[in-house]
N, C-alpha and C. Protein backbone atom coordinates (compact mmCIF):
# COMPACT_ATOMS: atom_id res chain seq x y z
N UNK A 1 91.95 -104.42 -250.01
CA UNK A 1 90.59 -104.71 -249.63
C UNK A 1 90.56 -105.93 -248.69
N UNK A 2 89.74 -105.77 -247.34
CA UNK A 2 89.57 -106.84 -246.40
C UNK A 2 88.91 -107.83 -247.15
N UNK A 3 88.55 -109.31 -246.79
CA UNK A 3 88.29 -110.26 -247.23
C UNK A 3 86.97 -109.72 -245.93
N UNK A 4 86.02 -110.81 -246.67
CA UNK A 4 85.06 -110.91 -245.60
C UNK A 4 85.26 -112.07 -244.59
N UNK A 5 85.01 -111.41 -242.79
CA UNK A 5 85.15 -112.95 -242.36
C UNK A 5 84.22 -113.79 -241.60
N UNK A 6 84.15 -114.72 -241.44
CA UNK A 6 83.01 -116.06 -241.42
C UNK A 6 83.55 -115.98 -239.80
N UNK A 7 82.55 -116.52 -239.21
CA UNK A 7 81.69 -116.92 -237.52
C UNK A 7 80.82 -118.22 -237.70
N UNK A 8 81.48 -118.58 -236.75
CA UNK A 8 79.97 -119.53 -236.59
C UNK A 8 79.83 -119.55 -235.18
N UNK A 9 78.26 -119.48 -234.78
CA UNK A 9 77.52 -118.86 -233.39
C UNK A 9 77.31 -120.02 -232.68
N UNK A 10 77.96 -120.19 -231.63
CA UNK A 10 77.71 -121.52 -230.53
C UNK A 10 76.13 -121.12 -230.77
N UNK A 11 75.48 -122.15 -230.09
CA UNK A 11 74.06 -122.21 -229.36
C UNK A 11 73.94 -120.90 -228.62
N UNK A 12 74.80 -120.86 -227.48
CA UNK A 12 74.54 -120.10 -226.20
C UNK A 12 74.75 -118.84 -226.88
N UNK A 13 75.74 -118.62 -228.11
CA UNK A 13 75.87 -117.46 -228.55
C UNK A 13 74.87 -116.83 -228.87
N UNK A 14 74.57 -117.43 -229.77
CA UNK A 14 72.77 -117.13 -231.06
C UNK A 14 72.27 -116.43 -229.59
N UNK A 15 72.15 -117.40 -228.68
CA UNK A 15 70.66 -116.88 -227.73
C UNK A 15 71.08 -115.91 -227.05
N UNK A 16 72.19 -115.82 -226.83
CA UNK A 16 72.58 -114.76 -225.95
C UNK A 16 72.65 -113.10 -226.59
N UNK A 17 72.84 -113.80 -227.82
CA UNK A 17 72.81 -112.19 -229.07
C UNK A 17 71.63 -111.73 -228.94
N UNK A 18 70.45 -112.91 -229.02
CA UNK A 18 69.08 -112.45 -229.30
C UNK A 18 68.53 -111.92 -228.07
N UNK A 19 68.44 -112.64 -226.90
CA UNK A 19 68.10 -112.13 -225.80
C UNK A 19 68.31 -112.14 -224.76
N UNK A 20 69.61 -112.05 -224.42
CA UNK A 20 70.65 -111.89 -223.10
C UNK A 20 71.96 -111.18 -223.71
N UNK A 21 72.12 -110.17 -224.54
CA UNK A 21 73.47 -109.37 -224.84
C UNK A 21 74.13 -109.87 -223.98
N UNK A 22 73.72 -109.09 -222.54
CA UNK A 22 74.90 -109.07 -221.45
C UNK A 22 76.29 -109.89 -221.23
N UNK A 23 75.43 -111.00 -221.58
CA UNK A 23 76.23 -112.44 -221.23
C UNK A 23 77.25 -112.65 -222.53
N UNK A 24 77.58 -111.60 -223.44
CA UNK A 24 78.10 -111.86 -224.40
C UNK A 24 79.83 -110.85 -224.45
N UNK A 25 80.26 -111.50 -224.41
CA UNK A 25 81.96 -111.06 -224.37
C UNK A 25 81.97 -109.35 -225.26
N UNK A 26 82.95 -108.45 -224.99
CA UNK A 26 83.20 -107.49 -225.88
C UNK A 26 83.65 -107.65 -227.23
N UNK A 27 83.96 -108.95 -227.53
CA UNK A 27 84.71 -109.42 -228.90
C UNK A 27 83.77 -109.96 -229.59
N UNK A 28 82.98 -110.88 -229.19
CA UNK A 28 81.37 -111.38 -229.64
C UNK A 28 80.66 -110.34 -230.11
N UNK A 29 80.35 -109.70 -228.93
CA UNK A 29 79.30 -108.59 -229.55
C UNK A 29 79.93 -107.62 -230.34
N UNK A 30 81.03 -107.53 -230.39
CA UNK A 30 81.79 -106.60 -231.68
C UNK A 30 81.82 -107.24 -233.26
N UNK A 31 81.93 -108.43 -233.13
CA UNK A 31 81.91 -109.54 -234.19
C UNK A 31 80.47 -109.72 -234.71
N UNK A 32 79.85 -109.84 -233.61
CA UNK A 32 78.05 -109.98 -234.53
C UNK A 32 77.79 -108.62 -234.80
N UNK A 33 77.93 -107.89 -234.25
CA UNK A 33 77.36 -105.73 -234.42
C UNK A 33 77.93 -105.36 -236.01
N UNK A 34 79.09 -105.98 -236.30
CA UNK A 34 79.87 -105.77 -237.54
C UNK A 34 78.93 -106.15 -238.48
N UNK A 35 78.20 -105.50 -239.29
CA UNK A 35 77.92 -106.14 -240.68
C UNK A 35 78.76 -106.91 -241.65
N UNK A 36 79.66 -106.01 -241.59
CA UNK A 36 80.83 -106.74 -242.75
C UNK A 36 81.35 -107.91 -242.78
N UNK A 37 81.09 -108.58 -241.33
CA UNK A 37 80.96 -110.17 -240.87
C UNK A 37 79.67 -110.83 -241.54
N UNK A 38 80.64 -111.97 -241.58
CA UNK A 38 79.39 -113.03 -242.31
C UNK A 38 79.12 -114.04 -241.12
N UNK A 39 77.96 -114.20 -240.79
CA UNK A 39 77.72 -114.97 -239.32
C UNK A 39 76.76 -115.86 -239.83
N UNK A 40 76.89 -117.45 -239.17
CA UNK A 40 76.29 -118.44 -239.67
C UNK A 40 75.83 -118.99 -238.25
N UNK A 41 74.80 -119.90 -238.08
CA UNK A 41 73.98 -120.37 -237.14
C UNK A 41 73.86 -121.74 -237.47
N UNK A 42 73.77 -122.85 -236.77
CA UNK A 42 73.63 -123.90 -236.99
C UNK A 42 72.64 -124.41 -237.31
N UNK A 43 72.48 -125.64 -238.51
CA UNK A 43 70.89 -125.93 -238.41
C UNK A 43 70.83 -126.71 -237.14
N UNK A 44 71.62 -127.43 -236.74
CA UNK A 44 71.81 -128.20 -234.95
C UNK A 44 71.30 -127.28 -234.00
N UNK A 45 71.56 -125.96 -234.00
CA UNK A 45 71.67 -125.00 -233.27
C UNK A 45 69.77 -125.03 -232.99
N UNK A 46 69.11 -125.16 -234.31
CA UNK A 46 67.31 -125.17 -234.29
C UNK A 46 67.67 -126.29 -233.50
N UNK A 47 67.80 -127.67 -233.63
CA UNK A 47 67.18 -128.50 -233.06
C UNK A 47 67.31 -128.51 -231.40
N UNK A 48 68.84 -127.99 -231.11
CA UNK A 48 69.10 -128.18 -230.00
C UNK A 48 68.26 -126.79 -228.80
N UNK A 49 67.96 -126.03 -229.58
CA UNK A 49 66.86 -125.25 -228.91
C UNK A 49 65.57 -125.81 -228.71
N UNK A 50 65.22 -125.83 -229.77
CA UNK A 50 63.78 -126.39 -229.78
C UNK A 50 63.35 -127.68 -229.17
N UNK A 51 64.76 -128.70 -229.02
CA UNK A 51 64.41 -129.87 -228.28
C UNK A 51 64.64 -129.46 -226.24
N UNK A 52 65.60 -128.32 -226.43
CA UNK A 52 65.83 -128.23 -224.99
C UNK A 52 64.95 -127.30 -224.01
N UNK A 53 64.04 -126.36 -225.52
CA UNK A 53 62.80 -125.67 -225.15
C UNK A 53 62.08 -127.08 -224.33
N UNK A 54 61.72 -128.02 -225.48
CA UNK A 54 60.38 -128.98 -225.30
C UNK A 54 60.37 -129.83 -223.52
N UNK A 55 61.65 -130.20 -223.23
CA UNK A 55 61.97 -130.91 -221.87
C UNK A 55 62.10 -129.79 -221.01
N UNK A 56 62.24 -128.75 -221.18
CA UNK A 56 62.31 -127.60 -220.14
C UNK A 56 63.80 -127.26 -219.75
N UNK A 57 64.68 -127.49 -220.57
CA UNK A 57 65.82 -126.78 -219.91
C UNK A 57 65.67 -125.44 -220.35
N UNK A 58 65.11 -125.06 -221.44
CA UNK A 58 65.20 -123.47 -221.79
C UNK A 58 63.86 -122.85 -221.90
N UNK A 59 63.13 -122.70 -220.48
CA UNK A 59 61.77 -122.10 -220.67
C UNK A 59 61.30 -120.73 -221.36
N UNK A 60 62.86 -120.01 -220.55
CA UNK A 60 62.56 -118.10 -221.30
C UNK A 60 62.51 -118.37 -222.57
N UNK A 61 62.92 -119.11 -223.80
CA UNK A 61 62.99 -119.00 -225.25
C UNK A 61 61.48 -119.68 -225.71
N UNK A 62 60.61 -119.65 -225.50
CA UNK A 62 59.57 -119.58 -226.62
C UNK A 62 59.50 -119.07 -227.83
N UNK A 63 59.72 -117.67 -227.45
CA UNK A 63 59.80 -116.15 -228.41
C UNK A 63 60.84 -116.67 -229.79
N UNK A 64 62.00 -117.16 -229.08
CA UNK A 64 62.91 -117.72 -230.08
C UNK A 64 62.33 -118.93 -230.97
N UNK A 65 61.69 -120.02 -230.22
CA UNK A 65 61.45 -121.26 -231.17
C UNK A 65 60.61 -120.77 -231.89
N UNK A 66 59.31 -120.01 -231.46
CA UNK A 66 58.37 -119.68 -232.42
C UNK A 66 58.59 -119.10 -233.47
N UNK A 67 59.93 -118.24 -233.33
CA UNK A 67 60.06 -117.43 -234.85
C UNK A 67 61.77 -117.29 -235.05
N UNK A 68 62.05 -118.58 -234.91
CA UNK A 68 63.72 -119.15 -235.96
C UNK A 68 64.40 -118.14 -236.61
N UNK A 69 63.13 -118.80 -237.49
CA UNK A 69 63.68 -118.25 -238.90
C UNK A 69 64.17 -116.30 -238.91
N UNK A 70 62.86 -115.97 -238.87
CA UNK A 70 63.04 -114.47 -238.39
C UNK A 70 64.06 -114.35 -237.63
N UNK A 71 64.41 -114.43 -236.48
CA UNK A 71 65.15 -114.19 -235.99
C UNK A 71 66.68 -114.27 -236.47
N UNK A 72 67.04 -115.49 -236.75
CA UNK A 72 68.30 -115.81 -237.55
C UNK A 72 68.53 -114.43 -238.95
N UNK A 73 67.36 -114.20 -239.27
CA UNK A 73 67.32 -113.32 -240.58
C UNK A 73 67.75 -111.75 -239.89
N UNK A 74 67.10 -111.49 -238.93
CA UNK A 74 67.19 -110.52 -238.16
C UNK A 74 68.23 -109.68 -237.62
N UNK A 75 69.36 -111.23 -237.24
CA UNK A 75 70.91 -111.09 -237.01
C UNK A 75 71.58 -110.92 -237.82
N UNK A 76 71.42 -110.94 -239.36
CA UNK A 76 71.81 -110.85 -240.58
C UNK A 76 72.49 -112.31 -240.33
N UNK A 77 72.03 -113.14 -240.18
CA UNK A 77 72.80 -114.54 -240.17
C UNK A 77 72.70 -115.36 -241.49
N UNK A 78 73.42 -116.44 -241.84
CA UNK A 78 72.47 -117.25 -242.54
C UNK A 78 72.62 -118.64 -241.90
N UNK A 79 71.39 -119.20 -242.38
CA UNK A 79 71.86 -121.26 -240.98
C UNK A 79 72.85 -121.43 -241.64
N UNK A 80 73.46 -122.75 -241.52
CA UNK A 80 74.85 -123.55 -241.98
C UNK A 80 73.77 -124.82 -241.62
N UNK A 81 73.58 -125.31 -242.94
CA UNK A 81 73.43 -126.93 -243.00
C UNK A 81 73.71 -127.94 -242.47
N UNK A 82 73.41 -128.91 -242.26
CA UNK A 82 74.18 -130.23 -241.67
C UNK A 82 74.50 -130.76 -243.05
N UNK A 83 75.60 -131.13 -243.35
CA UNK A 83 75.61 -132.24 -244.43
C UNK A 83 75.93 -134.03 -243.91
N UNK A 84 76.19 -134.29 -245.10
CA UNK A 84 76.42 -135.66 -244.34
C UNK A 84 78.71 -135.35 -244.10
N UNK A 85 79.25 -134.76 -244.89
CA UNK A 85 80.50 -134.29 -244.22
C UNK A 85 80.72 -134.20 -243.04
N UNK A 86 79.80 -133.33 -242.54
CA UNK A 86 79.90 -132.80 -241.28
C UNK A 86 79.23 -134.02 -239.89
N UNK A 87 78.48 -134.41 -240.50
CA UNK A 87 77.72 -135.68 -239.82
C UNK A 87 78.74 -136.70 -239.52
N UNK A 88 79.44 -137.34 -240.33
CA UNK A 88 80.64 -138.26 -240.09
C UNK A 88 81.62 -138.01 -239.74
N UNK A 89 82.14 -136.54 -239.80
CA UNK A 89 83.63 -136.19 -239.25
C UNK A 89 83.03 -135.71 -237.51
N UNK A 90 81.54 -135.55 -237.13
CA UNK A 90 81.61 -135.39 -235.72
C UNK A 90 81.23 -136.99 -235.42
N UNK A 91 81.01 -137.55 -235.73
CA UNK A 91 81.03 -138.99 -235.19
C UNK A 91 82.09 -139.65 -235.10
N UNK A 92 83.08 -139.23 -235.77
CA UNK A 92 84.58 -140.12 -236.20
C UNK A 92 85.65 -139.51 -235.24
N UNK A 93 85.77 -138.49 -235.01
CA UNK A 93 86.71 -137.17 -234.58
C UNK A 93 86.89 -138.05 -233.54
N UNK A 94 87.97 -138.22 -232.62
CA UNK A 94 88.71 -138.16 -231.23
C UNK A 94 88.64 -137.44 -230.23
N UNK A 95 87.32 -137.55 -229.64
CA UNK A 95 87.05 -135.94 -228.17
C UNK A 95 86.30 -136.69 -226.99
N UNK A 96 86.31 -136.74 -225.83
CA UNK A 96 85.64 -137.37 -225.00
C UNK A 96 84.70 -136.73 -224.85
N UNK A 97 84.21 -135.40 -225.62
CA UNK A 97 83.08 -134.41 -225.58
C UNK A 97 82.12 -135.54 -226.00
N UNK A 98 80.84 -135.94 -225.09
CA UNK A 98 79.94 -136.27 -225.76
C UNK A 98 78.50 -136.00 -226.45
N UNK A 99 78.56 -134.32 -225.96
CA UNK A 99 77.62 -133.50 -226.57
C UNK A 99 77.54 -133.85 -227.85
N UNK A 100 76.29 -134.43 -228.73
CA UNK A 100 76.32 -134.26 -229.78
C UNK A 100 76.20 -133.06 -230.71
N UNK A 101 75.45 -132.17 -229.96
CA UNK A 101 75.61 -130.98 -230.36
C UNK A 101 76.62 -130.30 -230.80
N UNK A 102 77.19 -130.24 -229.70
CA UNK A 102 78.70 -129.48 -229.76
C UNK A 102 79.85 -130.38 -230.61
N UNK A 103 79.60 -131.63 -231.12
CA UNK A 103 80.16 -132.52 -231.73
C UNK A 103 79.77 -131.91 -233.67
N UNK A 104 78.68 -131.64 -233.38
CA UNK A 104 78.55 -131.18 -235.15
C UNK A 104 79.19 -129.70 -235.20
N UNK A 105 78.92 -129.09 -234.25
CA UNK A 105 79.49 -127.47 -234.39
C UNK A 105 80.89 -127.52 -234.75
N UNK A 106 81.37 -128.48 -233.73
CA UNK A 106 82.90 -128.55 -233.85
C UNK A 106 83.19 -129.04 -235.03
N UNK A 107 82.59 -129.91 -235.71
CA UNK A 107 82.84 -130.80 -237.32
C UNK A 107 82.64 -129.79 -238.88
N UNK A 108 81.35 -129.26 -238.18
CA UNK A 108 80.93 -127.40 -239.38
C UNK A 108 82.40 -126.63 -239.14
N UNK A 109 82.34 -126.45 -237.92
CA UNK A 109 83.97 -124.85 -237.71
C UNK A 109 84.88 -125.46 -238.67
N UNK A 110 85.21 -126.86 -238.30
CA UNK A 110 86.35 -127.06 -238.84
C UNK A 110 86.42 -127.92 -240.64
N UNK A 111 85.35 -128.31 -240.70
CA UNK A 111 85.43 -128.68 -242.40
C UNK A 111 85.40 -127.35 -243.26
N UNK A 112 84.65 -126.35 -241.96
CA UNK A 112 84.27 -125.24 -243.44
C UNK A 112 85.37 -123.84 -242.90
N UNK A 113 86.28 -124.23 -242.08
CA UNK A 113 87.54 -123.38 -241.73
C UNK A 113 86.82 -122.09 -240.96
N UNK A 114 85.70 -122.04 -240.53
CA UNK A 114 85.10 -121.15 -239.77
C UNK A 114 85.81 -120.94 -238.22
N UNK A 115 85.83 -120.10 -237.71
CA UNK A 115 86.02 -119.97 -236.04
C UNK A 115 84.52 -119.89 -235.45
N UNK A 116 84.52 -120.34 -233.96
CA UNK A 116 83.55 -120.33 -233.43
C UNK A 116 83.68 -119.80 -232.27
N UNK A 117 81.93 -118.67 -232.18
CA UNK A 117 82.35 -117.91 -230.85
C UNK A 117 81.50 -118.06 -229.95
N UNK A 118 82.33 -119.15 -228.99
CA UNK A 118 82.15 -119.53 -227.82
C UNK A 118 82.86 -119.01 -226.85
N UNK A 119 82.04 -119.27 -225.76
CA UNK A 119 82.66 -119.04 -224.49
C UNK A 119 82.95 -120.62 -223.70
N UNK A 120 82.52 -121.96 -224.27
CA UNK A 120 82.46 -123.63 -224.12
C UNK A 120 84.06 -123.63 -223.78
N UNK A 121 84.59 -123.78 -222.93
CA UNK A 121 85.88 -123.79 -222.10
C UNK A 121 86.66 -125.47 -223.22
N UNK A 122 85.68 -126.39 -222.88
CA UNK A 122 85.87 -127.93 -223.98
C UNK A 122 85.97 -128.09 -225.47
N UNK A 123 85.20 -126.70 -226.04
CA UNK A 123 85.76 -126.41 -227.34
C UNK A 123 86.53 -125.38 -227.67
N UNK A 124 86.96 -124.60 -226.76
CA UNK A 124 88.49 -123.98 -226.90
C UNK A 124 89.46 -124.68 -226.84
N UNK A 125 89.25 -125.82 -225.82
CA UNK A 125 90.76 -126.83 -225.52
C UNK A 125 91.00 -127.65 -227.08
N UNK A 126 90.30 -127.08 -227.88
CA UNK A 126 90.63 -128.51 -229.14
C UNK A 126 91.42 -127.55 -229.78
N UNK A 127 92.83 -128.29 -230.30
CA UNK A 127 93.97 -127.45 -230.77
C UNK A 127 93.92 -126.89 -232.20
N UNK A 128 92.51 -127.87 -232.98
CA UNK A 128 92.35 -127.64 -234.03
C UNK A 128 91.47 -126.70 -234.68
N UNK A 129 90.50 -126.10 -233.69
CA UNK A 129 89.18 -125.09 -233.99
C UNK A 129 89.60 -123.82 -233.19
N UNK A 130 89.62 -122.77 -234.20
CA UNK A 130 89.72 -121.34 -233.81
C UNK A 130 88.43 -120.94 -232.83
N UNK A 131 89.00 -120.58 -232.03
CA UNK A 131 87.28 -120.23 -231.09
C UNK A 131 88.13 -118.15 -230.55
N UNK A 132 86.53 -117.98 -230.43
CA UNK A 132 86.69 -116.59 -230.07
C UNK A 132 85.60 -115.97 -228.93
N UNK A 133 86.04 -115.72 -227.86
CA UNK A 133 85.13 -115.43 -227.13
C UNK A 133 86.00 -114.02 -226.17
């Protein structure tokens, strides 16, 4: 019997699942289409939408901020928490990445042994996080 296996959805992923497929690799979209995958979303992942909705870098996503939750439910996802674990090992870690964003994703993949599927060229180069794109 297969084990079930764990994802965790860059930003660009989530949005791109929800409403830009295209832009999503044949291995991605094979990985989220799978039920038998367990796929997790960041709670960072809300903020960093919803704050990049508010300044205008992401105008097309309204549809998304307004209904999160649904949506995440929709993908059969479930969020992934911030803890405070994850909070201090992306502040502490060694990366000249200064995305904070991409600083907690990278700290979730790797405390909770998840891979992450990105296409982020800067979080593939880290020798320590499985990425899949």
């Amino acid at each position: 019997m297969e084990s079930v296996k764990r994802y965790l959805l860059d930003t660009h992923t989530f949005l791109w699942a929800v409403q830009e497929e295209k832009k999503l690799s044949a291995a991605a979209r094979q990985i989220i289409e799978n039920a038998d995958n367990e796929l997790f979303v960041s709670a960072i992942s809300a903020f960093e939408i919803a704050n990049k909705y508010r300044i205008g870098k992401l105008p097309d996503y309204e549809y998304i901020v307004d209904n999160y939750p649904y949506i995440v439910l929709k993908l059969q996802a479930q969020e992934l928490p911030v803890n405070t674990a994850h909070a201090f090992f992306a502040a502490k870690f060694e990366w000249d990445h200064k995305d904070p964003f991409d600083r907690i994703l990278v700290s979730q993949a790797s405390i909770e042994n998840i891979p992450i599927l990105t296409n982020d060229a800067t979080i593939s180069s880290l020798p320590w996080i499985e990425t899949i794109w």
